[in-house]
Every structure is written in structure tokens, then in C-alpha cells.
C-alpha atoms as a PDB file:
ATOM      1  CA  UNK A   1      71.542  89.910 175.501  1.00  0.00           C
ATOM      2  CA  UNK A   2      73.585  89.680 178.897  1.00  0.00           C
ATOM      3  CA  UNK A   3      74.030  86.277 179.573  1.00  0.00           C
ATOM      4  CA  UNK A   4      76.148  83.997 181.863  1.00  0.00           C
ATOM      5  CA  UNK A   5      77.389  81.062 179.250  1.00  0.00           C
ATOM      6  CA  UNK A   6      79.158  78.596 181.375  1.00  0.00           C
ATOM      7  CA  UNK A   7      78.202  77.240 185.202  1.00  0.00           C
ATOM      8  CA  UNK A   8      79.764  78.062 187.928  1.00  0.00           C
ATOM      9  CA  UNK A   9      82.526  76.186 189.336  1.00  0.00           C
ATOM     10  CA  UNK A  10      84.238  77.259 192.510  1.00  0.00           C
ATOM     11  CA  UNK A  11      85.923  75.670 195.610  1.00  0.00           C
ATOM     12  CA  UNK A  12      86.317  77.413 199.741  1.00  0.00           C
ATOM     13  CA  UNK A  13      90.022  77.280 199.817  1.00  0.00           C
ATOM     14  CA  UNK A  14      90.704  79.409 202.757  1.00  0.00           C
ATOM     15  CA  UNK A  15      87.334  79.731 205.374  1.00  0.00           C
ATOM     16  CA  UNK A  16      88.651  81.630 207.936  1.00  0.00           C
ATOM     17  CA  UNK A  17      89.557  84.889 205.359  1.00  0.00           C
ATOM     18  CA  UNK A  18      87.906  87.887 204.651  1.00  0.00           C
ATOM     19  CA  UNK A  19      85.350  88.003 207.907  1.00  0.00           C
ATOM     20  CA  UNK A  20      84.255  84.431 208.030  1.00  0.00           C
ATOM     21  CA  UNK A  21      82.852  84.866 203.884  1.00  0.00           C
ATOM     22  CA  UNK A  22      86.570  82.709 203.181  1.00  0.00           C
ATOM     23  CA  UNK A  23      88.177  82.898 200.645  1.00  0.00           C
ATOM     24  CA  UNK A  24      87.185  80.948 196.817  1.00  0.00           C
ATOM     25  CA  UNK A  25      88.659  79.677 193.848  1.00  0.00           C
ATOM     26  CA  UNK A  26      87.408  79.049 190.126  1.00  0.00           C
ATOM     27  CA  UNK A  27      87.984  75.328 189.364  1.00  0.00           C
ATOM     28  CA  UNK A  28      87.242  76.454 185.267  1.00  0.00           C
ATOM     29  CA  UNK A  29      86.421  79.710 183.542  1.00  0.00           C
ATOM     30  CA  UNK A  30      83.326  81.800 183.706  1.00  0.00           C
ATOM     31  CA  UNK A  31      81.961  83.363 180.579  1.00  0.00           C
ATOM     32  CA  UNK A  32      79.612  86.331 181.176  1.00  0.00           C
ATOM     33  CA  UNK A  33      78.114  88.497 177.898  1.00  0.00           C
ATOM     34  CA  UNK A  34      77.808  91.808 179.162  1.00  0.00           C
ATOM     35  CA  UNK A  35      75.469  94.314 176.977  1.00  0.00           C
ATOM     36  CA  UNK A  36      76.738  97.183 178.716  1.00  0.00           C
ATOM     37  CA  UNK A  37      80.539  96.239 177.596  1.00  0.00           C
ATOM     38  CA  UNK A  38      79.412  94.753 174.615  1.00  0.00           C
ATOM     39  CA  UNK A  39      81.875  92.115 174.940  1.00  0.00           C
ATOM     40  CA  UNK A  40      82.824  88.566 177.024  1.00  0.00           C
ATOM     41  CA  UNK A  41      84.076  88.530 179.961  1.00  0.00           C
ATOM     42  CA  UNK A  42      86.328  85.807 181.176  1.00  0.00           C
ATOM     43  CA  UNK A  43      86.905  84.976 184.733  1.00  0.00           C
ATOM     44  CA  UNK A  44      89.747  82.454 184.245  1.00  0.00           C
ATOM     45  CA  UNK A  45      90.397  79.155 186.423  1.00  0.00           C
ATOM     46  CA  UNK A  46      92.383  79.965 189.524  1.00  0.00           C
ATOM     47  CA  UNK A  47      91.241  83.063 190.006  1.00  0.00           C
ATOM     48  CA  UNK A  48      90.227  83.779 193.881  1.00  0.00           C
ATOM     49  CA  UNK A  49      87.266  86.045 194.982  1.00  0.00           C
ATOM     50  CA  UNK A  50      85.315  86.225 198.414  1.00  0.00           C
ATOM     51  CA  UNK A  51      82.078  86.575 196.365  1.00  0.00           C
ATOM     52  CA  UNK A  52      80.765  90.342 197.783  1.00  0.00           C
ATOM     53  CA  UNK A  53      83.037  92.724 198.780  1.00  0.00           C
ATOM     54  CA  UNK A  54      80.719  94.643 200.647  1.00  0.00           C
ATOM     55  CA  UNK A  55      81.092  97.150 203.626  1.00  0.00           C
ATOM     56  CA  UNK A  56      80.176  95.153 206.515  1.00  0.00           C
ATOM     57  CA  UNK A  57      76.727  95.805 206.549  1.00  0.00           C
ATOM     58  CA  UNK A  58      75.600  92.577 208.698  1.00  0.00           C
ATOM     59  CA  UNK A  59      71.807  92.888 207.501  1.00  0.00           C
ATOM     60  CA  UNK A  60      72.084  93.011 203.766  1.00  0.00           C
ATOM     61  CA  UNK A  61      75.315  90.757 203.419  1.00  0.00           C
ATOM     62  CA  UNK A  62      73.611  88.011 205.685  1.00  0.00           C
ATOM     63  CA  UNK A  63      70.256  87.984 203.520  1.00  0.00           C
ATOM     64  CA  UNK A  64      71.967  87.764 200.116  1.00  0.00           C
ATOM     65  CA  UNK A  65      75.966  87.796 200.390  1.00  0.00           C
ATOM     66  CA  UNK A  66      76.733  84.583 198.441  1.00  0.00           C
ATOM     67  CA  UNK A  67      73.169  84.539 196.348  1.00  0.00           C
ATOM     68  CA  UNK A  68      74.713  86.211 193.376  1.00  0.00           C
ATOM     69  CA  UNK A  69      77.988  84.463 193.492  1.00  0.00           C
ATOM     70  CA  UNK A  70      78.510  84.461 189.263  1.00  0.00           C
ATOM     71  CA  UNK A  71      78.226  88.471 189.494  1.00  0.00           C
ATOM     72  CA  UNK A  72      80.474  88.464 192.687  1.00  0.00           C
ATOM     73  CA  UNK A  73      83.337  86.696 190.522  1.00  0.00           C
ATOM     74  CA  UNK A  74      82.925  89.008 187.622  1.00  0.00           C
ATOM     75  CA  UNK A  75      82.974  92.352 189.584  1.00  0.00           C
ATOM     76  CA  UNK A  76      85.719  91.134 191.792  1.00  0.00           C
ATOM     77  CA  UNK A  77      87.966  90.414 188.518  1.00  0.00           C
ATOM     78  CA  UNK A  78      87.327  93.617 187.290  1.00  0.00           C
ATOM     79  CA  UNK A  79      88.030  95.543 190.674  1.00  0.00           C
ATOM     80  CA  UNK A  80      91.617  93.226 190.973  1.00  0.00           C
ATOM     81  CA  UNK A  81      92.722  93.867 186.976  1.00  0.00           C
ATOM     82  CA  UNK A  82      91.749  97.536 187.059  1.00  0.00           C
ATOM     83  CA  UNK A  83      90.836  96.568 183.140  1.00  0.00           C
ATOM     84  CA  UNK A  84      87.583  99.203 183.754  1.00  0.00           C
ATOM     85  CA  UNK A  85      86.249 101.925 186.030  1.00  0.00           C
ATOM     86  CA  UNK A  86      84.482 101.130 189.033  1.00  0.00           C
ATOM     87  CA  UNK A  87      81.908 102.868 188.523  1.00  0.00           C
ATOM     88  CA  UNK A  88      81.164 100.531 185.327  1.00  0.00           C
ATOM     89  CA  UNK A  89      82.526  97.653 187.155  1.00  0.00           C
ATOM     90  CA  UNK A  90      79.772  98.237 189.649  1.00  0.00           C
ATOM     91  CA  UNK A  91      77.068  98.954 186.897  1.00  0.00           C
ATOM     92  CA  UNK A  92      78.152  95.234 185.172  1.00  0.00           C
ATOM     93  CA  UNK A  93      77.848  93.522 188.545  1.00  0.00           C
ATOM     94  CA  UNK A  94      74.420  95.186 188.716  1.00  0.00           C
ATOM     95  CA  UNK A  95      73.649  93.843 185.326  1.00  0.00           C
ATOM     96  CA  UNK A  96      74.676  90.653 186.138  1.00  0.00           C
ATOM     97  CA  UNK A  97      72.796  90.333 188.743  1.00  0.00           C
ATOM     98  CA  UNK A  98      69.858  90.885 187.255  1.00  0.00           C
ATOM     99  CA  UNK A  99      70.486  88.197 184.597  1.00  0.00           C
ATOM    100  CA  UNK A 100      70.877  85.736 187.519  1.00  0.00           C
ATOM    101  CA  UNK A 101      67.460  87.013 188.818  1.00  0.00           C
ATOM    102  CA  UNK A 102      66.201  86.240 185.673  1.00  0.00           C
ATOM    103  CA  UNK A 103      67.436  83.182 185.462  1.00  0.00           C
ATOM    104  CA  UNK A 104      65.650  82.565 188.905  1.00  0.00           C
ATOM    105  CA  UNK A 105      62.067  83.866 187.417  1.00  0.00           C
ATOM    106  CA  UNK A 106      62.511  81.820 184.410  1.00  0.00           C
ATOM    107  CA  UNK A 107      62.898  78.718 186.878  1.00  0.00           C
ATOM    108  CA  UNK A 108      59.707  80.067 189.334  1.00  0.00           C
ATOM    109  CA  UNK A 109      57.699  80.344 186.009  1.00  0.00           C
ATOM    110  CA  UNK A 110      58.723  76.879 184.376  1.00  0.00           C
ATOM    111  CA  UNK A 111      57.669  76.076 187.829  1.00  0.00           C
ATOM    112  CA  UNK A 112      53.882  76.787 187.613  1.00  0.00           C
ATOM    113  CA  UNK A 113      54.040  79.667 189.773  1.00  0.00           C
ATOM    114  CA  UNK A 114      51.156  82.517 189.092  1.00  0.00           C
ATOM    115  CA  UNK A 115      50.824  85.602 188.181  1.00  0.00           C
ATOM    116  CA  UNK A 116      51.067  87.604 191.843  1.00  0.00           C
ATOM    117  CA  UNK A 117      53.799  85.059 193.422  1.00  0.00           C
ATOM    118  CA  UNK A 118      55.650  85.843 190.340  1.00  0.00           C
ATOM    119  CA  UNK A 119      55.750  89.546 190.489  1.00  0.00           C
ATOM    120  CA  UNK A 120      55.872  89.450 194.257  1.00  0.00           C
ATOM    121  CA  UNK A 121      59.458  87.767 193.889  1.00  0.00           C
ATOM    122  CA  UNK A 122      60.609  89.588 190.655  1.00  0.00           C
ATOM    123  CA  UNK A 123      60.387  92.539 193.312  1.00  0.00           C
ATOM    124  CA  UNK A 124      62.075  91.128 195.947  1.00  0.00           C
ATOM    125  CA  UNK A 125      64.707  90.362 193.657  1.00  0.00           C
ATOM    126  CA  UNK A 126      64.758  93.916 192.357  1.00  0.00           C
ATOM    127  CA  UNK A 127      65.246  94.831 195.568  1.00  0.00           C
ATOM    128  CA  UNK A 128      67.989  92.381 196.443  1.00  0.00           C
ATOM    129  CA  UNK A 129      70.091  93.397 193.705  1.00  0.00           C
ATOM    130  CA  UNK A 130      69.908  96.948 194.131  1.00  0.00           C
ATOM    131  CA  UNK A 131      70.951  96.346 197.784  1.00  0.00           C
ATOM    132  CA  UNK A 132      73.959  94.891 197.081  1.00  0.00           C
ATOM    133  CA  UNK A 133      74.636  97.312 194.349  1.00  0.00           C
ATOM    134  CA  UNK A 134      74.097 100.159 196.884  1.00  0.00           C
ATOM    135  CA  UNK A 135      76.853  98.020 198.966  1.00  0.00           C
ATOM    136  CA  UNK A 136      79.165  97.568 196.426  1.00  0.00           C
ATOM    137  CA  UNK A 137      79.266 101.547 195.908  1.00  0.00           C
ATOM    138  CA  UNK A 138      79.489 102.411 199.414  1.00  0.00           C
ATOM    139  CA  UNK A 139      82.333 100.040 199.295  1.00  0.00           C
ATOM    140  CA  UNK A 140      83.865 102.087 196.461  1.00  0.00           C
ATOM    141  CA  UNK A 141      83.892 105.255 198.515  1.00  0.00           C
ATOM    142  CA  UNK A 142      86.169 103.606 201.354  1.00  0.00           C
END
């Protein structure tokens, strides 16, 4: 099962780059378990990222363009390192995504949210994801 297994740890270590998103750094490793690569990633410590490196669509990267910051990091590695398509690249930060979306629902249900609030934000979060998938693709055309 796709799975992030360590936290996130990340600094701003240059604010003004990349269109005001700045510029951030891994302060320790990020392991991801991708299904579709059947294998661990690694995102090492000291490796920099400006979390989603989207076109500048203003409207989608304003509502979620640092909300799936974990997936950012891994896509970003993979589109620096050339290690794997980007086509797949895309698809994993996709994936990844949606493990931090279930991450979130796990959290809403522990919660004591019900039924309809629950599927009402599993949607939105569906449609979040794809979003910034659709971004990141766009972004692989230019």
C-alpha cells in the first residue's frame, strides 16, 4: 500500500524565488512507498523543491499550492534526477496525493465526522488532487 513513512521536515530558505512560492529545503529524508513503482522512494536531506511546479494558474495554485507539500517533494525529485518518465513522475505525484488525502479522511473520521460531511470532503479532495495533477501536466507540455 502507498504510504508516506517518515514526516515531513522542511525549512523556506530563499522566499523571494520561484514567484513568491520561495524556495525549500529537506532538514531529513522523506520515505514515500509508491505501489505504482513498487519500490521506496527517498527524498534525501538537502534536497530543495518549491513544492508545485505548476503553470501559473493563480486560481488552482492559490487554493491548494502548498497543501500537498510531501507529493510536491517527491515529484520534484523525480523531475530534477530524470531517474523516471514524466509522465509516471506525474502519475506518482497523483498517487501521492491521494495517500495524503487519505490521510486527511482518516483524521475527519477519527474526528466524529458523518457520513455526508465525509463524502462531501473525500470529493473535494478528489477534486483537488486531480487539479493539480491537471497542472502538473500542463506544466509538462511547456
Amino acid at each position: 500500500m502507498s504510504e508516506f513513512r517518515s514526516p515531513l521536515q522542511i525549512q523556506l530558505i530563499t522566499p523571494w524565488a520561484n514567484d513568491g512560492r520561495g524556495e525549500w529545503e529537506f532538514l531529513s529524508d522523506l520515505i514515500y512507498y509508491s505501489d505504482l513503482l513498487q519500490q521506496e522512494v527517498v527524498v534525501f536531506k538537502g534536497f530543495r523543491f518549491d513544492h508545485a511546479s505548476v503553470p501559473r494558474l493563480p486560481l488552482a495554485f492559490s487554493l491548494f499550492g502548498f497543501r500537498y507539500s510531501r507529493s510536491a517533494g517527491v515529484h520534484d525529485l523525480f523531475c530534477h534526477n530524470g531517474a523516471i518518465p514524466r509522465e509516471v513522475a506525474d502519475k506518482v505525484f497523483l498517487e501521492a496525493m491521494r495517500v495524503e488525502n487519505e490521510e486527511e479522511m482518516e483524521a475527519l473520521f477519527a474526528s466524529g465526522a458523518d457520513e455526508e460531511e465525509l463524502k462531501d470532503h473525500r470529493a473535494r479532495l478528489e477534486g483537488q488532487a486531480l487539479t493539480m495533477y491537471a497542472g502538473v501536466r500542463v506544466g509538462a507540455k511547456f
